[in-house]
Each structure stands twice: as C-alpha cells, then as structure tokens.
N, C-alpha and C. Protein backbone atom coordinates (compact mmCIF):
# COMPACT_ATOMS: atom_id res chain seq x y z
N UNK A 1 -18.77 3.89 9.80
CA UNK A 1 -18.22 3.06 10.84
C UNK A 1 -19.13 1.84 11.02
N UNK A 2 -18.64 0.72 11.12
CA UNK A 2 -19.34 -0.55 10.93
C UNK A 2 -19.96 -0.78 13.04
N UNK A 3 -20.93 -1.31 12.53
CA UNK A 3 -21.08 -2.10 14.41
C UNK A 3 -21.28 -3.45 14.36
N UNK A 4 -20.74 -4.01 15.57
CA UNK A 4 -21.35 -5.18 15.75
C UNK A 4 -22.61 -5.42 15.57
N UNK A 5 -23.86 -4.71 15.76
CA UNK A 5 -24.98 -5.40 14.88
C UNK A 5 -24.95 -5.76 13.44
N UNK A 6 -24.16 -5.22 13.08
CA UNK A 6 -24.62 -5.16 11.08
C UNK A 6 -23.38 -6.29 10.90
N UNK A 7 -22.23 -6.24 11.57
CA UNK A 7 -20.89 -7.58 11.89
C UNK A 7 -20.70 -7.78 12.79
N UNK A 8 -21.45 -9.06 13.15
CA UNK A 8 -21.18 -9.62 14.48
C UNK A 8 -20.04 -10.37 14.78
N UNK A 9 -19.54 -10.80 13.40
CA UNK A 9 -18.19 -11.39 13.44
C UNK A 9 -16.90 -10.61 13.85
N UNK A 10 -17.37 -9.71 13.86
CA UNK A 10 -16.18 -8.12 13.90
C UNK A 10 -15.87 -7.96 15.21
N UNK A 11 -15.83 -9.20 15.72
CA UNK A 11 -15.27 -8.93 17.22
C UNK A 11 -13.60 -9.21 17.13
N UNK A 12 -13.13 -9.41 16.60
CA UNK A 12 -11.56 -9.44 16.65
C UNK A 12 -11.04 -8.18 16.42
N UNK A 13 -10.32 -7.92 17.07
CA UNK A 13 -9.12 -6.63 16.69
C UNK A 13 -8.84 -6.69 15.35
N UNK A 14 -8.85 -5.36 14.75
CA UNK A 14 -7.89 -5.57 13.56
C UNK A 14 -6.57 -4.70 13.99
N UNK A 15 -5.80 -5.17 13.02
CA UNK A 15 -3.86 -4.96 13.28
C UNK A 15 -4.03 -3.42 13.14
N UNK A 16 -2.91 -2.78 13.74
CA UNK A 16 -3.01 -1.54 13.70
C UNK A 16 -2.72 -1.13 12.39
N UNK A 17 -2.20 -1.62 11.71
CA UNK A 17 -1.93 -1.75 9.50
C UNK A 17 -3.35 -1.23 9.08
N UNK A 18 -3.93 -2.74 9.24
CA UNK A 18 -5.56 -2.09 8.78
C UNK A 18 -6.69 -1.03 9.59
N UNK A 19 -5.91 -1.01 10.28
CA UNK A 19 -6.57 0.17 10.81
C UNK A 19 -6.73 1.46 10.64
N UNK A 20 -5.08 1.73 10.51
CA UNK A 20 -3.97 3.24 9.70
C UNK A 20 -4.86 3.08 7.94
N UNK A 21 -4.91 2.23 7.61
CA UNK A 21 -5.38 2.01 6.36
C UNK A 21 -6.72 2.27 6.02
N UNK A 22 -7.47 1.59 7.00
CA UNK A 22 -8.91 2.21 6.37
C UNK A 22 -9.43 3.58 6.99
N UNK A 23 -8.61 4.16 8.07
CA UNK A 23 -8.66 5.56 8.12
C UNK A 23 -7.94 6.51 7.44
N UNK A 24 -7.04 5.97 6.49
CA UNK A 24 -7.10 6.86 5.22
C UNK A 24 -7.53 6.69 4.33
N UNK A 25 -9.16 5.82 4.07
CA UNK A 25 -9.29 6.13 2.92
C UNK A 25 -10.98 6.36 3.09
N UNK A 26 -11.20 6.96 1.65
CA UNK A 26 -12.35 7.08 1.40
C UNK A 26 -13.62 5.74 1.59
N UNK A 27 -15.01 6.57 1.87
CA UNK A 27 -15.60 4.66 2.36
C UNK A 27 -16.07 4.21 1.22
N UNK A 28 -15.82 4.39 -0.31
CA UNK A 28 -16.18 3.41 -0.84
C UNK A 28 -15.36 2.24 -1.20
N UNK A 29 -13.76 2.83 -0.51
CA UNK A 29 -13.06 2.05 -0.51
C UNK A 29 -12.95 1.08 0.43
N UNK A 30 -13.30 1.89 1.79
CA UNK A 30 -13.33 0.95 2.96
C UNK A 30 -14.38 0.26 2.95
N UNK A 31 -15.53 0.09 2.13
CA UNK A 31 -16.89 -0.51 1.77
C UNK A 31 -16.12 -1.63 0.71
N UNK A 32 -15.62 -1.27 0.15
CA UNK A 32 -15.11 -2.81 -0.82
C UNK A 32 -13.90 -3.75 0.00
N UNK A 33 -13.29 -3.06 0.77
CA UNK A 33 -11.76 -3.60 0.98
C UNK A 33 -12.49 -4.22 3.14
N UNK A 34 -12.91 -3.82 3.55
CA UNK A 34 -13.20 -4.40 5.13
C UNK A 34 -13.61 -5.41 5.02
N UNK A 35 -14.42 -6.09 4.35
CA UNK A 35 -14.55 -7.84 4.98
C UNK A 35 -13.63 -8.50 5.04
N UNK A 36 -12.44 -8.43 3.31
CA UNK A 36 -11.71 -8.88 3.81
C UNK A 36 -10.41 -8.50 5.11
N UNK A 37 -10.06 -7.43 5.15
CA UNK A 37 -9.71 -7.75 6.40
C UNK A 37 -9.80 -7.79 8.03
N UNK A 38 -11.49 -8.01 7.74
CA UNK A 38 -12.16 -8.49 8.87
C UNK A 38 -11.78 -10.10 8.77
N UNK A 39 -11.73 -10.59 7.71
CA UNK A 39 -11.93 -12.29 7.50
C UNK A 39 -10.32 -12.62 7.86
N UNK A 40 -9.18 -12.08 7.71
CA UNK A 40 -7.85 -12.31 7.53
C UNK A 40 -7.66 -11.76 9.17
N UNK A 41 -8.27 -10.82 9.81
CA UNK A 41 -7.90 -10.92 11.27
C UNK A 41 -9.04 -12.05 11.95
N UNK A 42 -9.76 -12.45 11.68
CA UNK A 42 -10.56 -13.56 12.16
C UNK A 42 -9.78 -14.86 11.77
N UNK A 43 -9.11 -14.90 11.06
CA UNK A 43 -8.37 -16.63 11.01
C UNK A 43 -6.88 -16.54 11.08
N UNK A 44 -6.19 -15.04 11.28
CA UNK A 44 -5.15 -14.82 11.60
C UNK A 44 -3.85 -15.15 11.11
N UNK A 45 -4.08 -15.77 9.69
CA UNK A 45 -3.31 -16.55 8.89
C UNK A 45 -2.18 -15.66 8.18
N UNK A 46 -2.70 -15.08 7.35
CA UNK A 46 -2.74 -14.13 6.01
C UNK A 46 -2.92 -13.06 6.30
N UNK A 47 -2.00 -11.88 5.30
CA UNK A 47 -2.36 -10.59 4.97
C UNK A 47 -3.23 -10.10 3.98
N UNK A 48 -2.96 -8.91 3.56
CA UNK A 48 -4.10 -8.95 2.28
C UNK A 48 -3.18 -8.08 1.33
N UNK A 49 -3.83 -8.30 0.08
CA UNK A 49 -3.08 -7.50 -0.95
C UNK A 49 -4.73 -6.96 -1.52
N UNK A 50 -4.38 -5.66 -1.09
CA UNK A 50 -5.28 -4.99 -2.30
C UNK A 50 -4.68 -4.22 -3.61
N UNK A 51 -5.65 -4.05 -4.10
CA UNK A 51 -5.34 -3.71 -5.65
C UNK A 51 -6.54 -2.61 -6.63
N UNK A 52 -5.70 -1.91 -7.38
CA UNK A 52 -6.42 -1.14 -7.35
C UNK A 52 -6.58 -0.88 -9.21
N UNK A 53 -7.91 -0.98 -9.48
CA UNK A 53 -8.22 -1.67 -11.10
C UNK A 53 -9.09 -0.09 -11.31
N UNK A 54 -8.34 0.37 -12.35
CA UNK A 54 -8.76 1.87 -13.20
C UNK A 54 -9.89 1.94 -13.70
N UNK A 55 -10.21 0.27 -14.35
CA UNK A 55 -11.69 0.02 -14.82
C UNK A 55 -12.59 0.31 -13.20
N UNK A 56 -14.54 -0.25 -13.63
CA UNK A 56 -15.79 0.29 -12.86
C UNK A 56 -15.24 -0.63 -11.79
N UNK A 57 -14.32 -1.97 -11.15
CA UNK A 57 -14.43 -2.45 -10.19
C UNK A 57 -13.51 -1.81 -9.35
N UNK A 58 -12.67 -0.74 -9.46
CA UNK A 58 -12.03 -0.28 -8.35
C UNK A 58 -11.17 -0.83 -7.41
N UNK A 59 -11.28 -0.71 -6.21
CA UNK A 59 -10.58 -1.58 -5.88
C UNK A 59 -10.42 -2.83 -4.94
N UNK A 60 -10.03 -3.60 -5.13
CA UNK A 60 -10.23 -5.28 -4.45
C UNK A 60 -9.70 -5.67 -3.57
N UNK A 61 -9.75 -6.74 -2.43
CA UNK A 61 -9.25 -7.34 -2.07
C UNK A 61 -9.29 -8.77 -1.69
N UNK A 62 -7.72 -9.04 -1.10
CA UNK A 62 -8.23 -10.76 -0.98
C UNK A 62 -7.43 -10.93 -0.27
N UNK A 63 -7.44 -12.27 0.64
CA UNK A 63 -6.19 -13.05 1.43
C UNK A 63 -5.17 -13.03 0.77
N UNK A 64 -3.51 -12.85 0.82
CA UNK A 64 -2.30 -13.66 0.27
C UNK A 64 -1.72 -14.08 1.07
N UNK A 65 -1.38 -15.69 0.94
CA UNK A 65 -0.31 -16.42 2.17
C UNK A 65 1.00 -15.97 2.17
N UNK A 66 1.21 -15.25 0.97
CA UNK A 66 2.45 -14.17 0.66
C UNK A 66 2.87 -13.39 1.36
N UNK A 67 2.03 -12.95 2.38
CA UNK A 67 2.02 -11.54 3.27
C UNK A 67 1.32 -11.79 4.33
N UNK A 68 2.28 -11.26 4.86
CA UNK A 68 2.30 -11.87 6.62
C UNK A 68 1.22 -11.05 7.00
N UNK A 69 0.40 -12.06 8.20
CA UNK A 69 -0.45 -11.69 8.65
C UNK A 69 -0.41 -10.35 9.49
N UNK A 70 -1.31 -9.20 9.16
CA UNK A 70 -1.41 -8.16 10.00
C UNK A 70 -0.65 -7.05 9.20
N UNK A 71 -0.15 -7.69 7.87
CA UNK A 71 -0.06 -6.53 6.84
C UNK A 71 -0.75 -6.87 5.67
N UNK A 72 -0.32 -4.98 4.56
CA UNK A 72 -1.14 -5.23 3.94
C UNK A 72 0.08 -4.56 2.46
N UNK A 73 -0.42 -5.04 1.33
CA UNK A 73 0.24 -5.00 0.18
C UNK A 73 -1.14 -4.52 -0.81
N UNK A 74 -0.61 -3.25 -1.70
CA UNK A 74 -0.92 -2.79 -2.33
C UNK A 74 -0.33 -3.24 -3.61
N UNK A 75 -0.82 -3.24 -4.93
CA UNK A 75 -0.73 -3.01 -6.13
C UNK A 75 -1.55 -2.30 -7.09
N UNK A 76 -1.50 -2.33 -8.43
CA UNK A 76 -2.52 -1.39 -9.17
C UNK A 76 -2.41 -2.62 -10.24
N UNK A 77 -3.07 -2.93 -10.84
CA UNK A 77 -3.80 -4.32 -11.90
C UNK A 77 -3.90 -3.60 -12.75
C-alpha cells in the first residue's frame, strides 16, 4: 500500500476502475501499473490501457486519449 510520504502527489482519488483493479492484482503488478494511474487521475484527461507482454517486461502501462478517463483497457502485446 503506497502513502503519501513515498507519493505525495497521490492526493487525488483514484476512479473506482482503478481501484477494483489494483485490488485484484498481484503487487508486482500494481508496482509497474500505479504511477500511471496515479498520473491519469492527476490530469484527469485519459484512461489507461495496460498490456500485458509474455516476455521479462510484463506488464505496462500508459495514458490513451482513446479511453475515457477513469477507465481502464487491457490488452496482451
């Protein structure tokens, strides 16, 4: 579980999407995939699409203007 000391930026709500989301998953997932959608509920724009790569990088994420803010889109790369 992250705190405001270690993210001080982490004062915004995240959507209840990413929320349901990173409480199902394991934390090395929620260790790769939370900044960004700490960064996408901080500018409120964008959703995120993560993705999920079989090779050592696992799995990613990033902003898409594709997907409405406060959801989230999965694929496998």
């Amino acid at each position: 579980m992250w705190t405001l000391e270690v993210y001080p930026f982490a004062m915004h709500q995240l959507p209840a999407a990413y929320q349901n989301y990173l409480a199902s998953q394991d934390q090395h997932v929620i260790d790769a995939v939370r900044p960004v959608l700490l960064q996408s509920a901080a500018d409120q724009r964008h959703g995120v699409r993560i993705t999920y790569n079989r090779g050592p990088t696992g799995h990613q994420a990033h902003l898409d203007e594709s997907v409405p803010y406060g959801e989230i889109v999965e694929d496998i790369d």
